[in-house]
PDB file of N, CA and C in Angstrom:
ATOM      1  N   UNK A   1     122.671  54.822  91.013  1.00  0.00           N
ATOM      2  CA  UNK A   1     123.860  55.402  91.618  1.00  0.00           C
ATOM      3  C   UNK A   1     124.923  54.314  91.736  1.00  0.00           C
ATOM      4  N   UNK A   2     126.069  54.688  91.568  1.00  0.00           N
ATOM      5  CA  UNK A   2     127.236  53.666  92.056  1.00  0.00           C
ATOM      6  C   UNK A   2     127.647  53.103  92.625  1.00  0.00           C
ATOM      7  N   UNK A   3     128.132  52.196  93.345  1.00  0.00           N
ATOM      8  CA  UNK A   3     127.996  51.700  94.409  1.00  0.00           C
ATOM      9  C   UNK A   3     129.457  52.444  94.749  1.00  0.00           C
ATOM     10  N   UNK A   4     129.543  53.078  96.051  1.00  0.00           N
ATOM     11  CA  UNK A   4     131.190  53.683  96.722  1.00  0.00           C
ATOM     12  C   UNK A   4     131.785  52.553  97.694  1.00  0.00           C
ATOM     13  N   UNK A   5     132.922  52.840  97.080  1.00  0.00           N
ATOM     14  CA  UNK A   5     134.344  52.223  97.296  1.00  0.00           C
ATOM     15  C   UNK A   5     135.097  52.774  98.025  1.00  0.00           C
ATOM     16  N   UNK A   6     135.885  52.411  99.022  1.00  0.00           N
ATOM     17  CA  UNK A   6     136.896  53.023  99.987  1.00  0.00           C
ATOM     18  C   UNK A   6     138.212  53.458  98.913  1.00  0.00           C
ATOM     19  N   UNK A   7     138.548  53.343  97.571  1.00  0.00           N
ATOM     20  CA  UNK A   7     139.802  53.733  96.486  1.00  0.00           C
ATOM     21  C   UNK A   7     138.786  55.020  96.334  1.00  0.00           C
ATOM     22  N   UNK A   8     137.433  55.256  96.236  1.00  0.00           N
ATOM     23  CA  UNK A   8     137.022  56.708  95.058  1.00  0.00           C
ATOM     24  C   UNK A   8     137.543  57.521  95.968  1.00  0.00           C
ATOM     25  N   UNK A   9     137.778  58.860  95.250  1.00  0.00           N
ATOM     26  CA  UNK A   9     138.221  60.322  95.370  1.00  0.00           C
ATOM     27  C   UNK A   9     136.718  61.061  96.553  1.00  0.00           C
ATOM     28  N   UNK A  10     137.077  61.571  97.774  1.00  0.00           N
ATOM     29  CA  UNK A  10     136.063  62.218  98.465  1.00  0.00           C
ATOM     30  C   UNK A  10     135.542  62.788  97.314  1.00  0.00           C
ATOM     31  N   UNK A  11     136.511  63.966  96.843  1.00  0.00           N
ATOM     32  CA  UNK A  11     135.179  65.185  96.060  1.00  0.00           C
ATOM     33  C   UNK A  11     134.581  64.232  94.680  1.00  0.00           C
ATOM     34  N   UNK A  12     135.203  63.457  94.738  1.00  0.00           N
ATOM     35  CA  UNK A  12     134.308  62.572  93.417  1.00  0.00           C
ATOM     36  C   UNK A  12     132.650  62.242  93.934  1.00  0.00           C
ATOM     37  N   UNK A  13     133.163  61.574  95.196  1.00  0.00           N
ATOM     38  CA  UNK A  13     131.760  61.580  96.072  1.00  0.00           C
ATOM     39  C   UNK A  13     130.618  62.480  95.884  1.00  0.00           C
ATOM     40  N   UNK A  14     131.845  63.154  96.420  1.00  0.00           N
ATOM     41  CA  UNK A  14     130.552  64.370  97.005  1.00  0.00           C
ATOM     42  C   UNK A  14     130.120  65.235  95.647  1.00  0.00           C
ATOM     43  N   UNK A  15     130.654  65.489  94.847  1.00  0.00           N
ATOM     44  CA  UNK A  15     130.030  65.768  93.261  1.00  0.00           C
ATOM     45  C   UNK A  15     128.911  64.897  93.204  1.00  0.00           C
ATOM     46  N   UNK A  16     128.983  63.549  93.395  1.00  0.00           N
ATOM     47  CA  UNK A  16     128.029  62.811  92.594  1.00  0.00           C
ATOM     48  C   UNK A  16     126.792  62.782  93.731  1.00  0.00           C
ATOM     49  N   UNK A  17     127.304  62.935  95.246  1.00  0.00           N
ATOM     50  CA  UNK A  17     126.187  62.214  95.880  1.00  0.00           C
ATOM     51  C   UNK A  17     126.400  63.580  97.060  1.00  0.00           C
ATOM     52  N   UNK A  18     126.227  65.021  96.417  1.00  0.00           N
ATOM     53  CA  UNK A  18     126.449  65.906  97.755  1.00  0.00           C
ATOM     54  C   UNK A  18     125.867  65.675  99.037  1.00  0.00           C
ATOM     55  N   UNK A  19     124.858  64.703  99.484  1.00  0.00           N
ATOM     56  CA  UNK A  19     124.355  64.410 101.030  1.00  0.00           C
ATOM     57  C   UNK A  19     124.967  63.283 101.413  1.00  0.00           C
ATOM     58  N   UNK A  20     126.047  63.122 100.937  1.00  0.00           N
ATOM     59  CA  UNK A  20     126.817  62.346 101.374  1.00  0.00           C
ATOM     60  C   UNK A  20     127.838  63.111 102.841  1.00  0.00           C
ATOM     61  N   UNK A  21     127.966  64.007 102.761  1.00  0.00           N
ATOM     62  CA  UNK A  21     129.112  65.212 103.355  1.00  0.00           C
ATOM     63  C   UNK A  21     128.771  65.053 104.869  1.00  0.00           C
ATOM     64  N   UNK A  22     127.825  64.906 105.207  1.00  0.00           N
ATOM     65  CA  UNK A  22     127.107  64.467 106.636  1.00  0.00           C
ATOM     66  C   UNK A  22     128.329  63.346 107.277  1.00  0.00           C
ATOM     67  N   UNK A  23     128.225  62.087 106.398  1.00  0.00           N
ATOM     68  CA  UNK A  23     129.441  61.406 106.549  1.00  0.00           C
ATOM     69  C   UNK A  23     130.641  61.884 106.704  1.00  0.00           C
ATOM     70  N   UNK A  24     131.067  62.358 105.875  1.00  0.00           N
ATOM     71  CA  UNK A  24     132.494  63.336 106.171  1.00  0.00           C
ATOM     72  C   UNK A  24     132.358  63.606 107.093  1.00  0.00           C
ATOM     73  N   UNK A  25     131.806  64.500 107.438  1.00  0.00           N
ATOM     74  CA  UNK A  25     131.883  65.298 108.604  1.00  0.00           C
ATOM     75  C   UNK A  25     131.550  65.007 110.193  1.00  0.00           C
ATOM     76  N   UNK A  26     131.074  63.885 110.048  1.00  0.00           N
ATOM     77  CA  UNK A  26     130.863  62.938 110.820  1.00  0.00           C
ATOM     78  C   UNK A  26     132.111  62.149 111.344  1.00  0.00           C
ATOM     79  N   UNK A  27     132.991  62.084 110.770  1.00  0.00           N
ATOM     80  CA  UNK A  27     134.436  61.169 111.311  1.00  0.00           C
ATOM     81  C   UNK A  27     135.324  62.417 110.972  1.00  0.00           C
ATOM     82  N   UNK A  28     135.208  63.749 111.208  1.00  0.00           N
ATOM     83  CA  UNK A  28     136.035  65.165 111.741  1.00  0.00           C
ATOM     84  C   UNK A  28     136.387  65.678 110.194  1.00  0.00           C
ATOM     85  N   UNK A  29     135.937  65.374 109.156  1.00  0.00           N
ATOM     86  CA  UNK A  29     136.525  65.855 107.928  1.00  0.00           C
ATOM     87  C   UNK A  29     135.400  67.382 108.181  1.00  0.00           C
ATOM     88  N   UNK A  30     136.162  68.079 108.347  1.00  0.00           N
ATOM     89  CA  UNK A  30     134.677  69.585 108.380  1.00  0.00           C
ATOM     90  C   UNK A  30     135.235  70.259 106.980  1.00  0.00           C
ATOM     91  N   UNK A  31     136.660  70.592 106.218  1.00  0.00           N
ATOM     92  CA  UNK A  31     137.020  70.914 105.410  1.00  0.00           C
ATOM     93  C   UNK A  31     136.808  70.447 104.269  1.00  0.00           C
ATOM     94  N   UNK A  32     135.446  69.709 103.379  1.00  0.00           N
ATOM     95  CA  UNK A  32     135.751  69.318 102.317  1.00  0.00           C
ATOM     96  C   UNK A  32     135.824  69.917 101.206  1.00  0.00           C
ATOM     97  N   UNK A  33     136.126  71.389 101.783  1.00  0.00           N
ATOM     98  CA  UNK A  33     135.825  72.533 100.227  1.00  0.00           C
ATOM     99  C   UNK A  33     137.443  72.141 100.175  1.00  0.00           C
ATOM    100  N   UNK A  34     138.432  72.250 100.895  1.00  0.00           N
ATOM    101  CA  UNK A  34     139.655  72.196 100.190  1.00  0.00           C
ATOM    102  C   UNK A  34     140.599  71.236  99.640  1.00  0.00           C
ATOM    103  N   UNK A  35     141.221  71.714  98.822  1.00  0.00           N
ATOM    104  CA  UNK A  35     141.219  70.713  97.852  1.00  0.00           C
ATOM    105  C   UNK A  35     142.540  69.193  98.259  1.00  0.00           C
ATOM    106  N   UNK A  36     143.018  69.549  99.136  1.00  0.00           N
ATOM    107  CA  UNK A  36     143.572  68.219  99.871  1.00  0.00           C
ATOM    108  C   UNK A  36     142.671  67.192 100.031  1.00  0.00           C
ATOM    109  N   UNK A  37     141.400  68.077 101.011  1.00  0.00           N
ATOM    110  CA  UNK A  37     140.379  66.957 101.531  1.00  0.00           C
ATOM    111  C   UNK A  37     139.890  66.313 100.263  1.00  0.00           C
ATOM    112  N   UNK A  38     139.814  67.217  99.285  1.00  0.00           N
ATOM    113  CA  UNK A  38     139.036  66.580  98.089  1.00  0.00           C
ATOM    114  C   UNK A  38     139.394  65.538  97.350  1.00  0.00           C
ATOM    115  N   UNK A  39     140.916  65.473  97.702  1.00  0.00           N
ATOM    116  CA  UNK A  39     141.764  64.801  96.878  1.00  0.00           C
ATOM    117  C   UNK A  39     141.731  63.103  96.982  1.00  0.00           C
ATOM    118  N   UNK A  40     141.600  63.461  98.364  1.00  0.00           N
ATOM    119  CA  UNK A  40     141.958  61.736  99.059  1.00  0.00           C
ATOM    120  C   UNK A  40     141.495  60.809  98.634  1.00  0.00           C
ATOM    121  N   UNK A  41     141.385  59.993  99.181  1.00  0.00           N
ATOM    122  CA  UNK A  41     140.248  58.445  98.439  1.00  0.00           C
ATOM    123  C   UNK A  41     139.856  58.424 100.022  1.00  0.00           C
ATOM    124  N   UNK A  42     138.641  58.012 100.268  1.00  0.00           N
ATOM    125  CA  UNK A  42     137.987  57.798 101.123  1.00  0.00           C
ATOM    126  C   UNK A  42     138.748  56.719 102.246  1.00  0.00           C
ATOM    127  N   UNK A  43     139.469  55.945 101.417  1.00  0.00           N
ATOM    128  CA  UNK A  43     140.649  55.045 102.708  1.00  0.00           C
ATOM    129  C   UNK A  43     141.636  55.901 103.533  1.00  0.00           C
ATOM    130  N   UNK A  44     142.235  56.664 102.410  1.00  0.00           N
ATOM    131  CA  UNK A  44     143.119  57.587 103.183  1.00  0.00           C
ATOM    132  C   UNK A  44     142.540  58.631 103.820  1.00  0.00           C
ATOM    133  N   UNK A  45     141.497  59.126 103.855  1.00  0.00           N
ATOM    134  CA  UNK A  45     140.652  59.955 104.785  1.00  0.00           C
ATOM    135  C   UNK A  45     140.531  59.391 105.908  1.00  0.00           C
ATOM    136  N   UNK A  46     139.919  58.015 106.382  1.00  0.00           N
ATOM    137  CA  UNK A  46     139.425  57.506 107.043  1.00  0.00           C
ATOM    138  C   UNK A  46     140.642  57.102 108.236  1.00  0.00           C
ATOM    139  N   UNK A  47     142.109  56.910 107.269  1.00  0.00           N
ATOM    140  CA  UNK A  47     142.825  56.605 108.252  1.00  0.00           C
ATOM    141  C   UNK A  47     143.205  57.914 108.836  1.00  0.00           C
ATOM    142  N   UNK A  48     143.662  59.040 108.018  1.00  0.00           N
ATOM    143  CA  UNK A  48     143.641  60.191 108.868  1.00  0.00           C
ATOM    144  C   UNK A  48     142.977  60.264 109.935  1.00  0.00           C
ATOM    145  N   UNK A  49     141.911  60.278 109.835  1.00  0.00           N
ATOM    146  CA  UNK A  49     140.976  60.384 111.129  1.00  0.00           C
ATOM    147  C   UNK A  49     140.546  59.319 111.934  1.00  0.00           C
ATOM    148  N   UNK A  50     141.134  58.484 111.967  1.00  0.00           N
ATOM    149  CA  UNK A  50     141.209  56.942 112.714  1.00  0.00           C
ATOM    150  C   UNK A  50     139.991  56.199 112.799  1.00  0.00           C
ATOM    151  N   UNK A  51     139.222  56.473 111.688  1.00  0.00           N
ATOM    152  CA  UNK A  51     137.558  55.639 111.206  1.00  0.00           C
ATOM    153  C   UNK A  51     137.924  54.514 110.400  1.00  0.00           C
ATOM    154  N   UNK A  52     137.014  53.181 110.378  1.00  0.00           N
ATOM    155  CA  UNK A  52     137.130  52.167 109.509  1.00  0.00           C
ATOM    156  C   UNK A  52     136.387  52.450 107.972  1.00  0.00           C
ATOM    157  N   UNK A  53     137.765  52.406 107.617  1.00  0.00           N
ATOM    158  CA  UNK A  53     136.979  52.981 105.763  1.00  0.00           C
ATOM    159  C   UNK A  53     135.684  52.179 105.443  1.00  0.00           C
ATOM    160  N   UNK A  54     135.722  50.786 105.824  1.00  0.00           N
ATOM    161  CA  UNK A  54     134.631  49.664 105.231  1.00  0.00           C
ATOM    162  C   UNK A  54     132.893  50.272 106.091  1.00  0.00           C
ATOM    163  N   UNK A  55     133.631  50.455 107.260  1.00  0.00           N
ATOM    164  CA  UNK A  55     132.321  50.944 107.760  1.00  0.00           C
ATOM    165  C   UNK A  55     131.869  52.402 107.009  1.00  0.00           C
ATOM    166  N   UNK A  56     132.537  53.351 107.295  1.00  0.00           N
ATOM    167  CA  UNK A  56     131.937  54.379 106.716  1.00  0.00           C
ATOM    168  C   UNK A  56     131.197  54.125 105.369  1.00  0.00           C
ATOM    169  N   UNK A  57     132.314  53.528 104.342  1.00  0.00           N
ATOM    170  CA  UNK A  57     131.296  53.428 102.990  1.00  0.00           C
ATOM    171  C   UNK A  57     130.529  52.282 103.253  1.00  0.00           C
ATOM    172  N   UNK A  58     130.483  51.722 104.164  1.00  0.00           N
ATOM    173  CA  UNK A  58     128.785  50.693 104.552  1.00  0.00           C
ATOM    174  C   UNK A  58     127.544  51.574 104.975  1.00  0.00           C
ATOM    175  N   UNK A  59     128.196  52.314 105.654  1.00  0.00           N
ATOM    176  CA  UNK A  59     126.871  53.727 105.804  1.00  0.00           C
ATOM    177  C   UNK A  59     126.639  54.807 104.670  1.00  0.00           C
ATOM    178  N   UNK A  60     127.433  54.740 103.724  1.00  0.00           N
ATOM    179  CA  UNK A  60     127.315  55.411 102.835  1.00  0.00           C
ATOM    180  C   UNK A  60     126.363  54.888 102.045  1.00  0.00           C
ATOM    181  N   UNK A  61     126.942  53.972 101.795  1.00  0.00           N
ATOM    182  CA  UNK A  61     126.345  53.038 100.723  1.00  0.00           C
ATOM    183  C   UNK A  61     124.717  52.431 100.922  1.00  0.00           C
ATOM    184  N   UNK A  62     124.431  52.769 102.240  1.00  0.00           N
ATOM    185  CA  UNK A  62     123.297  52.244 103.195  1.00  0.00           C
ATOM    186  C   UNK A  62     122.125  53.718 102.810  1.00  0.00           C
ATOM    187  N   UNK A  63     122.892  54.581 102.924  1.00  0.00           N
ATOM    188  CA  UNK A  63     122.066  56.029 102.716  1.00  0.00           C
ATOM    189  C   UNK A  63     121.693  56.140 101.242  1.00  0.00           C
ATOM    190  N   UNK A  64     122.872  55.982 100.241  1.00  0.00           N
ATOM    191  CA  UNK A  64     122.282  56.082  98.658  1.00  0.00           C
ATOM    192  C   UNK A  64     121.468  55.435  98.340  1.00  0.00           C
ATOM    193  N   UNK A  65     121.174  53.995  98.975  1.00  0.00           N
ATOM    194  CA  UNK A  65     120.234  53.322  98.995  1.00  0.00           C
ATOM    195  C   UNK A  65     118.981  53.433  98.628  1.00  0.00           C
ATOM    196  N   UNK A  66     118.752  54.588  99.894  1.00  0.00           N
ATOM    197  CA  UNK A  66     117.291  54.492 100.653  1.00  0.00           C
ATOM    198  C   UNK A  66     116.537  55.854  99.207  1.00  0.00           C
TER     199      UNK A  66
END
């Protein structure tokens, strides 16, 4: 698997790694069917919702892992 980056596209994510969405939804993203949410890059998500991009994809990246 790839390693994720705070630049990739959410729905790029979540195409590649759908149990990823837990995360999302976890820092208030509950919408990722639409296609705004889908659009973003995981930085600009994160600031929307006032989360540290580095952390989130450190937990991301911590879960594809395992």
């Amino acid at each position: 698997m790839t390693q994720i980056t705070k630049d990739m596209i959410v729905g790029d994510v979540l195409d590649m790694a759908p149990s990823t969405a837990e995360y999302f939804f976890a820092i208030g993203m509950h919408c990722l069917g639409c296609p705004a949410s889908r659009g973003e890059s995981i930085e600009q998500a994160c600031r929307v919702h006032g989360v540290d991009a580095d952390e989130l994809v450190a937990k991301i990246n911590e879960h594809l892992a395992k």
